[in-house]
N, C-alpha and C. Protein backbone atom coordinates (compact mmCIF):
# COMPACT_ATOMS: atom_id res chain seq x y z
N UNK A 1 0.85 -1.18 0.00
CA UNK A 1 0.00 0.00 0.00
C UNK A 1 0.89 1.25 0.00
N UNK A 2 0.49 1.95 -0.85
CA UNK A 2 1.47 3.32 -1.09
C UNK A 2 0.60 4.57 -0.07
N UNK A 3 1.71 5.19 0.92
CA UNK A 3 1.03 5.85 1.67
C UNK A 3 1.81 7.01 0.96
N UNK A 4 0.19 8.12 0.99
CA UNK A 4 0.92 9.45 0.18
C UNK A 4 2.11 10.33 1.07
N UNK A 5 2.80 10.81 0.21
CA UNK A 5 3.62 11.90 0.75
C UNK A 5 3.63 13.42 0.84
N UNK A 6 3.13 14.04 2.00
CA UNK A 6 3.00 15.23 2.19
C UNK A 6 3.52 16.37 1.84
N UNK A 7 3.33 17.39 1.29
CA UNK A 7 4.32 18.25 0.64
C UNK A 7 5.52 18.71 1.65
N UNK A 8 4.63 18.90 2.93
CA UNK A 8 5.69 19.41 4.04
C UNK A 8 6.79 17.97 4.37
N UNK A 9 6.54 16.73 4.16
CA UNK A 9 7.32 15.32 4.16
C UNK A 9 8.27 15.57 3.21
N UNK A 10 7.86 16.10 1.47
CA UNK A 10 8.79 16.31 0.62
C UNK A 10 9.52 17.21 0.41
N UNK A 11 9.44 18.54 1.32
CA UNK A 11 10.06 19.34 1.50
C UNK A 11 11.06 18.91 2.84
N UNK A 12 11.12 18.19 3.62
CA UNK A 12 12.39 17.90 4.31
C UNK A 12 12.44 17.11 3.85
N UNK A 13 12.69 16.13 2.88
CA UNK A 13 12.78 15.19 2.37
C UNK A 13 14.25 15.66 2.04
N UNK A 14 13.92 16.51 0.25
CA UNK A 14 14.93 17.69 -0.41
C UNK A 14 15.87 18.62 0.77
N UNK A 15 15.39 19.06 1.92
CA UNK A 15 16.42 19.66 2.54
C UNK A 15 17.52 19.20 3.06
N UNK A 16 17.24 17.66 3.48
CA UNK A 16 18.05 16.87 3.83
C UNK A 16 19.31 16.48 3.09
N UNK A 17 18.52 15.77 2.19
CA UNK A 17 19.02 15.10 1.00
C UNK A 17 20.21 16.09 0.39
N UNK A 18 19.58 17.21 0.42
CA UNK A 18 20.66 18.71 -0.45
C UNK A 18 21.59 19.09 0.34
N UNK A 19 21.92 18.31 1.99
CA UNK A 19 23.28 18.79 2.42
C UNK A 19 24.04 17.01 2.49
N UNK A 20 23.14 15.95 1.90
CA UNK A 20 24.27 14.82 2.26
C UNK A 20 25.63 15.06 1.43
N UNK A 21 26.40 14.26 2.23
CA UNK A 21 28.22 14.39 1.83
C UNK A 21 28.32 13.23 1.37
N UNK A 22 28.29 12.70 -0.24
CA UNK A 22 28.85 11.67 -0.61
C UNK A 22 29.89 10.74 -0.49
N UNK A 23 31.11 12.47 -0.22
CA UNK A 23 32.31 11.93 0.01
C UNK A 23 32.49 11.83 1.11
N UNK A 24 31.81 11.28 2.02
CA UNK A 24 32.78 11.71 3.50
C UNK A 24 31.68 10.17 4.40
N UNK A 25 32.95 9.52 4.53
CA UNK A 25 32.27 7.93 5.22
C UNK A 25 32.70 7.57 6.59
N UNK A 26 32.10 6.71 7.27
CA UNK A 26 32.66 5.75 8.14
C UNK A 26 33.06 4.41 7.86
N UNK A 27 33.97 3.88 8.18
CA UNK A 27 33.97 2.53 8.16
C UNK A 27 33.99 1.93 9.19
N UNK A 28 32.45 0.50 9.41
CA UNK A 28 32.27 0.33 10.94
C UNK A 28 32.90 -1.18 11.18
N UNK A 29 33.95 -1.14 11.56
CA UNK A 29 35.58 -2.51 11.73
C UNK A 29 34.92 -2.88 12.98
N UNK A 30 34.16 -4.05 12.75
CA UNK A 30 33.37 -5.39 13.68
C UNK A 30 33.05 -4.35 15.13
N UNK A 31 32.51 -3.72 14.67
CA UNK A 31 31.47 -2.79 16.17
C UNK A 31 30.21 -3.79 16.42
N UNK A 32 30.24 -4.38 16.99
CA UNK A 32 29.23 -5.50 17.46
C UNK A 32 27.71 -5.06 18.60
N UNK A 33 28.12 -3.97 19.35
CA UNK A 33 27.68 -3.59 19.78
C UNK A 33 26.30 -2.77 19.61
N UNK A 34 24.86 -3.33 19.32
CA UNK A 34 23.62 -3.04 18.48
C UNK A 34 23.57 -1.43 18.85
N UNK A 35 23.73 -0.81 20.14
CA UNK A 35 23.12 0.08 20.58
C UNK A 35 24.53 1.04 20.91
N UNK A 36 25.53 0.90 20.31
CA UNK A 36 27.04 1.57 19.22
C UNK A 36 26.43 1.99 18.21
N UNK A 37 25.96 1.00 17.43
CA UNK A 37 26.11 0.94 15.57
C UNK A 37 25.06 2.00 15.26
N UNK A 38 23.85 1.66 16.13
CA UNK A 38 22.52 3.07 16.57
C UNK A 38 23.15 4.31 16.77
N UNK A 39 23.87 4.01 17.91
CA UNK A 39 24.14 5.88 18.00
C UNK A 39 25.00 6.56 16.76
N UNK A 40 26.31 5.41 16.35
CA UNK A 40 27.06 6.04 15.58
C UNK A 40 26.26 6.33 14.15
N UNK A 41 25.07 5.73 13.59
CA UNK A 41 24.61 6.04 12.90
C UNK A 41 23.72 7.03 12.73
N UNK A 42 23.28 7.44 13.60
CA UNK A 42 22.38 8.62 14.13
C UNK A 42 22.99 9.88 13.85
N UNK A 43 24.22 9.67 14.58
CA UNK A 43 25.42 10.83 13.79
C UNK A 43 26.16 11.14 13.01
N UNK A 44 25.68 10.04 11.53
CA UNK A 44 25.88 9.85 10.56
C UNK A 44 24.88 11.14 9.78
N UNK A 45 23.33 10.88 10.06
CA UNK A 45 22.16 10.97 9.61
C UNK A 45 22.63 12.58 10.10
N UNK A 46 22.72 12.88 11.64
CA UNK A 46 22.98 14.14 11.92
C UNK A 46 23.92 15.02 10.96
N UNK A 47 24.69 14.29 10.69
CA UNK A 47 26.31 15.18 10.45
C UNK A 47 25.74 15.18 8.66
N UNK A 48 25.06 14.78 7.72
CA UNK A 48 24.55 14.79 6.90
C UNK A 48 25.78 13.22 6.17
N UNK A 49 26.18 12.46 6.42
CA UNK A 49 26.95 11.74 5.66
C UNK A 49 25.94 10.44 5.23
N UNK A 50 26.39 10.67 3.79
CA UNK A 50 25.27 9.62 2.75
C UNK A 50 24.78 8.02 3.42
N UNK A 51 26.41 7.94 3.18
CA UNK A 51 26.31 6.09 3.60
C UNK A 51 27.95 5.76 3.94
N UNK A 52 27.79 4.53 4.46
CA UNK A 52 28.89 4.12 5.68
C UNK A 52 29.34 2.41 5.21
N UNK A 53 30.20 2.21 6.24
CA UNK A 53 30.46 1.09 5.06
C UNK A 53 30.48 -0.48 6.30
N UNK A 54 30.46 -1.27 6.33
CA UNK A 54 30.01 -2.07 7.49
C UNK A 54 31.35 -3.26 7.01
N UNK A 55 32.31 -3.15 7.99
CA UNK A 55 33.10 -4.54 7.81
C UNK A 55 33.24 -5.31 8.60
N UNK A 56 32.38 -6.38 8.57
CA UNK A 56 32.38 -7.45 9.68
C UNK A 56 33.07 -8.65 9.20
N UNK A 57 33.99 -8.72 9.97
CA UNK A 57 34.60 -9.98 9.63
C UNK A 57 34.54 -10.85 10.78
N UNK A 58 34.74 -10.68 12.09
CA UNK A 58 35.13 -11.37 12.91
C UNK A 58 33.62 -11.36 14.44
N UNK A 59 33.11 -10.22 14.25
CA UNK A 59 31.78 -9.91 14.51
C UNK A 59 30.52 -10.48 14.12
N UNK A 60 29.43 -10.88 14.26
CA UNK A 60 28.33 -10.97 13.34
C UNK A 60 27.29 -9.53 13.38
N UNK A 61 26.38 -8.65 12.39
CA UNK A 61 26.40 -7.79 11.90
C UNK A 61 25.39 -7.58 12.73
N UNK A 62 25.03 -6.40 14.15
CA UNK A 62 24.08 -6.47 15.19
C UNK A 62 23.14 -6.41 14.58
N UNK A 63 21.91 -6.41 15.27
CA UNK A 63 20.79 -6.91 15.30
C UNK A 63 20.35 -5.54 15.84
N UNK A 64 19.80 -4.43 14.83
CA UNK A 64 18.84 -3.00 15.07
C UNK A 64 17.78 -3.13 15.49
N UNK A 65 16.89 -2.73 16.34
CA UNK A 65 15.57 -2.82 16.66
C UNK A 65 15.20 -1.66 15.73
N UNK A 66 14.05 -0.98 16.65
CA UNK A 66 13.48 -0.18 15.93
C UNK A 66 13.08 0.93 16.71
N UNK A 67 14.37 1.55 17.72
CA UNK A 67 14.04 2.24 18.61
C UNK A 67 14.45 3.38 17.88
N UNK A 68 14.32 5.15 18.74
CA UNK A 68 14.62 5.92 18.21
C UNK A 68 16.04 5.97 17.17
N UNK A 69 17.16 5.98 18.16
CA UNK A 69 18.20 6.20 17.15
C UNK A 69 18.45 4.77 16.27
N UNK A 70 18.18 3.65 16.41
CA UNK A 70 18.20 2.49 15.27
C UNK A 70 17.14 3.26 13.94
N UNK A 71 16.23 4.64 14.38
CA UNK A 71 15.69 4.45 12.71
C UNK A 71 16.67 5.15 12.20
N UNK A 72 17.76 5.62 12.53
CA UNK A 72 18.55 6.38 11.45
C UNK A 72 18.92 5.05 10.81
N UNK A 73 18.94 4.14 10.66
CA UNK A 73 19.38 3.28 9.69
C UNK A 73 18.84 3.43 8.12
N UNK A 74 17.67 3.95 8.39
CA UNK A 74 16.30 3.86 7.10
C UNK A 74 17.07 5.32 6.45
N UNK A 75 17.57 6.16 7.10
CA UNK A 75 18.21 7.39 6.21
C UNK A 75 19.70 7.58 5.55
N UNK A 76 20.55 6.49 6.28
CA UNK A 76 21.98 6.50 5.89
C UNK A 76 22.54 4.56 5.40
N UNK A 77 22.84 4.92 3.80
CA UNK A 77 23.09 4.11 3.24
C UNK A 77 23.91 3.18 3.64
N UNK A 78 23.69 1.49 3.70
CA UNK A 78 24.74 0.92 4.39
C UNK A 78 25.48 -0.30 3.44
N UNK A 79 26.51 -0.20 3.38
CA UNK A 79 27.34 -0.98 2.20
C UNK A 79 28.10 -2.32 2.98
N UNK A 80 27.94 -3.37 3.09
CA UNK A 80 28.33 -4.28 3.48
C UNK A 80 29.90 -4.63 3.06
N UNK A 81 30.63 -4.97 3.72
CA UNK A 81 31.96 -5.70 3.03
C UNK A 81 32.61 -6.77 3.91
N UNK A 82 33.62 -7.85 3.44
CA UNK A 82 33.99 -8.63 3.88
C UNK A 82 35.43 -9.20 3.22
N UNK A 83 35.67 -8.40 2.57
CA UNK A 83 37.05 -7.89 1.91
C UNK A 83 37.96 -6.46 1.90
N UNK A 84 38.58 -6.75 3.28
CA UNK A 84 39.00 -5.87 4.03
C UNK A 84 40.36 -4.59 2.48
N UNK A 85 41.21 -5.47 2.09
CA UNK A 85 41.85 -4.83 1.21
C UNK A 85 41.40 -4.56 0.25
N UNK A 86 40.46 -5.23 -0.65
CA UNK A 86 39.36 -4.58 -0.94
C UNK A 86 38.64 -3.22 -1.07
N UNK A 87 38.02 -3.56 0.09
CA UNK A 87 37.58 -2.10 0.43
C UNK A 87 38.20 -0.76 0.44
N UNK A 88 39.54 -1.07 0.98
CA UNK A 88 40.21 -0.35 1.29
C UNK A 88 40.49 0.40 -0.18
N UNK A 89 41.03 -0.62 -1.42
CA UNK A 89 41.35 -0.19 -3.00
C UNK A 89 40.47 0.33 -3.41
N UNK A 90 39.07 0.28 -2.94
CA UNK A 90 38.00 0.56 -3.76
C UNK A 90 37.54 2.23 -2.94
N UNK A 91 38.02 2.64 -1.84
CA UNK A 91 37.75 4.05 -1.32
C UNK A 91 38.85 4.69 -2.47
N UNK A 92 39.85 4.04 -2.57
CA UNK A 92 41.51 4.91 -2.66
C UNK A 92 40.99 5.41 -4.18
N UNK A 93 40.51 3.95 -4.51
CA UNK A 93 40.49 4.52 -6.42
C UNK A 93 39.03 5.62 -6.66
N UNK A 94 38.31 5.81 -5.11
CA UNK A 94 37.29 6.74 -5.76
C UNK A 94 38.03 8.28 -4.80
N UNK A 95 39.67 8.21 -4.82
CA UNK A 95 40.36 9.34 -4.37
C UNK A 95 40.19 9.35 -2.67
N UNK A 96 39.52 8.81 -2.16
CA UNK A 96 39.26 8.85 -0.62
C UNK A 96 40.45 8.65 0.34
N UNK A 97 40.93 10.14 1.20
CA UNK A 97 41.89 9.68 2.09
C UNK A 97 41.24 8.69 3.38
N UNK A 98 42.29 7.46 3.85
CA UNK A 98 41.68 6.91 4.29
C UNK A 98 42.57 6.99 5.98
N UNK A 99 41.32 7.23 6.90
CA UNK A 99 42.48 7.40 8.26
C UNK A 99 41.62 6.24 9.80
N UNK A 100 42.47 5.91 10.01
CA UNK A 100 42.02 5.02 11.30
C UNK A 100 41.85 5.88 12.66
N UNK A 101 41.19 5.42 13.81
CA UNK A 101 41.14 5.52 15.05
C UNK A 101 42.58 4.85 15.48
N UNK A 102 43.32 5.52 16.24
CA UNK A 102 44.63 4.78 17.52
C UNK A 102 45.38 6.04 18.06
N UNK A 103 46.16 5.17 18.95
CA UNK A 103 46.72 6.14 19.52
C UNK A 103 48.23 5.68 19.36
N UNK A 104 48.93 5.35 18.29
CA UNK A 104 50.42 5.35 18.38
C UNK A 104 51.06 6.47 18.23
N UNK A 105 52.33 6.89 18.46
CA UNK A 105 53.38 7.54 18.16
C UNK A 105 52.84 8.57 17.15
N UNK A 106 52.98 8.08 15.77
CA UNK A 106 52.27 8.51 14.83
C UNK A 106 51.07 9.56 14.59
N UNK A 107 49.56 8.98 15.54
CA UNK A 107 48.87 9.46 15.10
C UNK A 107 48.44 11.02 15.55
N UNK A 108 47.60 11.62 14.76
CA UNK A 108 47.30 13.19 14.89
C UNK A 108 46.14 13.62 15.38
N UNK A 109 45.86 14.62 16.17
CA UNK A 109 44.63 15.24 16.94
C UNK A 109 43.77 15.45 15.61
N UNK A 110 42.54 14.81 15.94
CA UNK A 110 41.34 14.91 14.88
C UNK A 110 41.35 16.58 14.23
N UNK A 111 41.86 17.19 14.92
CA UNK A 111 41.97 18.99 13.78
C UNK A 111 42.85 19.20 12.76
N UNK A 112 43.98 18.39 13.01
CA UNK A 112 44.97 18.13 12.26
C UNK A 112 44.61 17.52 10.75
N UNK A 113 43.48 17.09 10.40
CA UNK A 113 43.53 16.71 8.94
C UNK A 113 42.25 17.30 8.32
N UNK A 114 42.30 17.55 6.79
CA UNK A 114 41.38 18.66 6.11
C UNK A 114 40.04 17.32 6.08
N UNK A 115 38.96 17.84 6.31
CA UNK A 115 37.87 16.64 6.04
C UNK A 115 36.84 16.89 4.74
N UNK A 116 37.45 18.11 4.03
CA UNK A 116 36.65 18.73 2.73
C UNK A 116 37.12 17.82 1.72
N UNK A 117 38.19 17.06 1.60
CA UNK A 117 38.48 16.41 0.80
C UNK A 117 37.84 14.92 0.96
N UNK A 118 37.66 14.14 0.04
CA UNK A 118 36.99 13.11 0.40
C UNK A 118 37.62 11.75 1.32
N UNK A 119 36.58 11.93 2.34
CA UNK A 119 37.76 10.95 3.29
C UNK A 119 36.76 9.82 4.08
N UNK A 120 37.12 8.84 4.14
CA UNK A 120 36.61 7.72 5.12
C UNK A 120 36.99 7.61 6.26
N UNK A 121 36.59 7.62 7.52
CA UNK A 121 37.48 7.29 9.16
C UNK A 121 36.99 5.54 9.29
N UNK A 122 37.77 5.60 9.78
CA UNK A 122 37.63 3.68 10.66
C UNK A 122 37.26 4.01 11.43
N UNK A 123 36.46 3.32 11.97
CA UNK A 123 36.06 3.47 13.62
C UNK A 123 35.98 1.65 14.02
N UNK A 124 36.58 1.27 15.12
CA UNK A 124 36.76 0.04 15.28
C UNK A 124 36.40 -0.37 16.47
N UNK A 125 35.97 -1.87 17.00
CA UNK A 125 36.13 -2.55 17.95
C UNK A 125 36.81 -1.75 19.34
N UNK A 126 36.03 -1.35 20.19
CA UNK A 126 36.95 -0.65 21.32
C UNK A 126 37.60 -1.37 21.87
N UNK A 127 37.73 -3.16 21.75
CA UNK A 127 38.43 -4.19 22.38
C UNK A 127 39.33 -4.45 22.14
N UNK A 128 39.40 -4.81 20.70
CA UNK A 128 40.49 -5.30 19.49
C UNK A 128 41.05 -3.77 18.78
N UNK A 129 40.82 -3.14 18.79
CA UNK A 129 41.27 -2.30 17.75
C UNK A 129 41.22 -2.41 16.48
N UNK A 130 41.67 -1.94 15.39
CA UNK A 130 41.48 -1.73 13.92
C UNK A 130 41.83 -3.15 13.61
N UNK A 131 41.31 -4.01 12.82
CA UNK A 131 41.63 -5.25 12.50
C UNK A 131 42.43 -5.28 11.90
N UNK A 132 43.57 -6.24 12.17
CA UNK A 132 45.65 -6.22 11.30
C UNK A 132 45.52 -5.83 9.33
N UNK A 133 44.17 -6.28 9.40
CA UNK A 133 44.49 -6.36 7.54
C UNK A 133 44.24 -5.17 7.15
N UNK A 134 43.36 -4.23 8.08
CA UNK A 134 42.68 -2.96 7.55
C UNK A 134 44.35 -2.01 7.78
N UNK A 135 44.91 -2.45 9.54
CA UNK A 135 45.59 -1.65 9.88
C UNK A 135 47.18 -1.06 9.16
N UNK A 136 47.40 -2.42 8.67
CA UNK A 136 48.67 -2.64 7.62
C UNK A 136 48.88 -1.31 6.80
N UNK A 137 47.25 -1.38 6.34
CA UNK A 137 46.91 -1.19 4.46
C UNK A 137 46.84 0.86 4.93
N UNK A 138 46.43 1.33 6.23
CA UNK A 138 46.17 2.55 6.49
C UNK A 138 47.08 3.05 7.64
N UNK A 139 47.95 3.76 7.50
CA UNK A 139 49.17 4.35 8.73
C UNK A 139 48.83 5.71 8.95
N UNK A 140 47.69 6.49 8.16
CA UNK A 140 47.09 7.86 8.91
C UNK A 140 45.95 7.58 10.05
N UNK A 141 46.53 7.71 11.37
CA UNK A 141 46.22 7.51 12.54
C UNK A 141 45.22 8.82 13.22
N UNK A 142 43.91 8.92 13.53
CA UNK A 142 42.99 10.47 14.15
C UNK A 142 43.10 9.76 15.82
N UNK A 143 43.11 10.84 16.67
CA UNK A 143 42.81 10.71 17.95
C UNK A 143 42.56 11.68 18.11
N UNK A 144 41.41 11.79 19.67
CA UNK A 144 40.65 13.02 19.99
C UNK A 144 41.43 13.37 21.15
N UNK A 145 41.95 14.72 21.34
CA UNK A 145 42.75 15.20 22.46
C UNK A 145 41.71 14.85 23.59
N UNK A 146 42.43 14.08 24.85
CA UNK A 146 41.49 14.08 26.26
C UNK A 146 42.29 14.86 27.68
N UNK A 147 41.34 15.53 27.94
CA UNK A 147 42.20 15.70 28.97
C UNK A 147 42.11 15.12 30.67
N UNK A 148 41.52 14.11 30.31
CA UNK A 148 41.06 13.52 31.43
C UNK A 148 42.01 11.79 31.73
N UNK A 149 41.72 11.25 32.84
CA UNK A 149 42.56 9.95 33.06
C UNK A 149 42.33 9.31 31.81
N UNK A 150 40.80 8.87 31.84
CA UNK A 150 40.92 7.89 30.71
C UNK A 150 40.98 8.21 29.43
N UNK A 151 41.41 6.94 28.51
CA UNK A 151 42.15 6.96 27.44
C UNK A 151 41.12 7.44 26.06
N UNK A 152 40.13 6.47 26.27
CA UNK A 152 39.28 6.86 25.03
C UNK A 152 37.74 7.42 25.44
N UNK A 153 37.41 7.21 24.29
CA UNK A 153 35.64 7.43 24.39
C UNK A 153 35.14 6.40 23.70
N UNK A 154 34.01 6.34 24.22
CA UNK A 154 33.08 5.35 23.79
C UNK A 154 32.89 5.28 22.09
N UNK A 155 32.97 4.53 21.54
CA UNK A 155 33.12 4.52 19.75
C UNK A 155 32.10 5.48 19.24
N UNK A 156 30.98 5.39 19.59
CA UNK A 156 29.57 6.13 19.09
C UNK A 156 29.94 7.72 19.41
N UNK A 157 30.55 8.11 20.72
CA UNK A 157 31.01 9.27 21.24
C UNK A 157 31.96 9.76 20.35
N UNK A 158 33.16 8.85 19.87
CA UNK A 158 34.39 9.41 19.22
C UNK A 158 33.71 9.79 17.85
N UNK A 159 32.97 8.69 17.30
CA UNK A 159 32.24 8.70 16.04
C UNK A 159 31.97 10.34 15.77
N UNK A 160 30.63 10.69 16.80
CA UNK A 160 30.59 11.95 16.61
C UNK A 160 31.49 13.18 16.90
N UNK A 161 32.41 13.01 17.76
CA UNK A 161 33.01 14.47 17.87
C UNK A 161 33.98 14.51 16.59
N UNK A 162 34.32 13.05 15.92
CA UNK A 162 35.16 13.50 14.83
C UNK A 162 33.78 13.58 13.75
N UNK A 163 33.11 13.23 13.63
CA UNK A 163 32.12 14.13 12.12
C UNK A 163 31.57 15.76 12.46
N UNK A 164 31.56 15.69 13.58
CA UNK A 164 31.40 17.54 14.05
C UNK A 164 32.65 17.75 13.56
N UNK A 165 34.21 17.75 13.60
CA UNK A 165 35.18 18.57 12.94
C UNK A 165 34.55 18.46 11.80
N UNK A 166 34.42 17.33 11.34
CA UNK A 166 34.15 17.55 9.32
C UNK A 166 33.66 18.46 8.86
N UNK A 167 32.10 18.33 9.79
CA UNK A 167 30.75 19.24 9.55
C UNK A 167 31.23 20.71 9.53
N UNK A 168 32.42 20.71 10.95
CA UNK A 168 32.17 22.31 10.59
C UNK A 168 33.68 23.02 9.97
N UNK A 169 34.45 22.09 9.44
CA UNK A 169 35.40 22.32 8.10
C UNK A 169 34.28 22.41 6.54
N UNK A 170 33.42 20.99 6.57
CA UNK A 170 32.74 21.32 5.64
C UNK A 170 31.66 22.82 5.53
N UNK A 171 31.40 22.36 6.44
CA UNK A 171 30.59 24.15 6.54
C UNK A 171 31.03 25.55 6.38
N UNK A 172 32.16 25.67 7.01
CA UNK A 172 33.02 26.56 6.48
C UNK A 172 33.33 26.59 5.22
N UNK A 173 33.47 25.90 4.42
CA UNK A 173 34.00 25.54 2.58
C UNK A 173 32.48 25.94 2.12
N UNK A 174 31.07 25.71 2.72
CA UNK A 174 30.01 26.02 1.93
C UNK A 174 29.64 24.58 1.37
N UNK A 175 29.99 23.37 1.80
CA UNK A 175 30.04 21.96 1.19
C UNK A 175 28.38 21.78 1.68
N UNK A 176 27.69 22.17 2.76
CA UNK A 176 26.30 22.01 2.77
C UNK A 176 25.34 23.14 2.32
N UNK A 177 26.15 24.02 1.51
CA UNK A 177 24.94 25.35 0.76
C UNK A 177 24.10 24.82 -0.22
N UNK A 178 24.82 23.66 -1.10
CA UNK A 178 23.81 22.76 -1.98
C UNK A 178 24.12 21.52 -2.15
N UNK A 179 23.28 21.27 -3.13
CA UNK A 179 23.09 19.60 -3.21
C UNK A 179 24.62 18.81 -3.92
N UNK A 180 25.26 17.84 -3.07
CA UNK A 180 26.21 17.46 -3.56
C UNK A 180 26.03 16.25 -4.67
N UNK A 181 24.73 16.07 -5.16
CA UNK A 181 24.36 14.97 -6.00
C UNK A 181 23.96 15.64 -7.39
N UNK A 182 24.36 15.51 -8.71
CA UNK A 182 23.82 15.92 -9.46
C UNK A 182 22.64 15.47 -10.15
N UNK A 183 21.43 16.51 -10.74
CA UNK A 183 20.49 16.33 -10.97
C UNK A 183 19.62 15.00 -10.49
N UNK A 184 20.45 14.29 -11.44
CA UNK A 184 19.65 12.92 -12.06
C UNK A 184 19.37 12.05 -10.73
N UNK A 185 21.01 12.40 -10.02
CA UNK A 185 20.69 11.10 -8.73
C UNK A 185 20.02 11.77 -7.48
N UNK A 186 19.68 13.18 -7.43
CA UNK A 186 19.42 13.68 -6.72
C UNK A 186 18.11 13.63 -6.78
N UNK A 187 17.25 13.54 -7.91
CA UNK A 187 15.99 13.15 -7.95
C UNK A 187 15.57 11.86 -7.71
N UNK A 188 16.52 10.85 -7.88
CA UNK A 188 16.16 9.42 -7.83
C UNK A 188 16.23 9.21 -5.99
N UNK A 189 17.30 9.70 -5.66
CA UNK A 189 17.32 9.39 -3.96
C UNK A 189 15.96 10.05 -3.68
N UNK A 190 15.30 11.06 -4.18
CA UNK A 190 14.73 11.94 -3.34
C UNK A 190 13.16 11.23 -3.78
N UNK A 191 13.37 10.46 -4.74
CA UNK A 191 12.24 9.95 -4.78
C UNK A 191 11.74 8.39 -4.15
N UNK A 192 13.14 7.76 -3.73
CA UNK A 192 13.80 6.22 -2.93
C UNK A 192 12.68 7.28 -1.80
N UNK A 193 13.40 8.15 -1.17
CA UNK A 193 13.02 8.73 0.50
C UNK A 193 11.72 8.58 0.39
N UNK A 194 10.96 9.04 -0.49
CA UNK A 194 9.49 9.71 -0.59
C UNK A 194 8.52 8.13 0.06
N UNK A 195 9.33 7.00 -0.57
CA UNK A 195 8.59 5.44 -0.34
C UNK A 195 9.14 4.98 1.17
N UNK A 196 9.95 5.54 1.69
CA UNK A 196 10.51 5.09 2.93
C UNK A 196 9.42 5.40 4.41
């Protein structure tokens, strides 16, 4: 049964839709955790980012209900993978810098890198860390300055304070003044939403 769509429904429909960031992803490295994968996706949907990329290898892929933040699932695209290097070739060749969550030697305070350019973050397992095959293949390392004892934040937490830098690098550039989809696909998503 086709339930109609309201003009005021299709008008945030289009407002939405006209600030998503094609280029700008998560990759979620065996987050197992149902009511993680909810929040971090929520601040997916918030931060305007299209779709995200799900690599479960060692995890099985949680189980969403259908509570508030699990419906952001229905708004942000989710790409399955299970070919870790892979994936990885297939961001690089669509130009995507690609940077992990850790804290070695190496890595840099989440302000430290431009997020206008098209970029994917890892976000991983708070147990295990970045899985060895992803970690090999990616040596640009983000961490969030703390100034407190403990070490990290909760994945869903880190999730968002690093897409707020993006949001408001991208915002500054004007990357949400219009629609980053041209014409054709911008009508087709906007008409996918209208049936959702």
């Amino acid at each position: 049964m086709n339930i109609p769509v309201t003009q005021r429904r299709r008008e945030r429909i289009e407002q939405v839709l006209a600030k998503r960031q094609p280029d700008l992803t998560l990759v979620m490295d065996n987050i197992w955790d149902p009511h993680n994968v909810s929040a971090v996706l929520r601040s997916c949907d918030a931060f305007g980012v299209h779709e995200v990329q799900l690599y479960y290898t060692t995890s099985p892929w949680p189980d969403l209900g259908k509570r508030t933040s699990a419906s952001a699932k229905k708004w942000v695209r989710r790409i399955r993978h299970n070919d870790g290097p892979g994936m990885i070739q297939s961001l690089r060749d669509r130009g995507y810098q690609i940077l992990r969550t850790g804290f070695s030697e190496t890595a840099r305070p989440v302000m430290a890198f431009d997020y206008t350019i098209p970029t994917a973050i890892i976000l991983s397992n708070e147990h295990d860390g970045t899985a060895p095959e992803l970690a090999e293949l990616v040596s640009d390392e983000v961490y969030i300055p703390m100034q407190g004892m403990v070490q990290s934040f909760n994945v869903s937490v880190a999730a968002a304070i690093i897409l707020y830098q993006a949001f408001l690098q991208r915002n500054e550039a004007g990357m949400y003044d219009s629609p980053r989809f041209d014409d054709d696909e911008f009508r087709a998503l906007c008409k996918d939403w209208y049936s959702r």
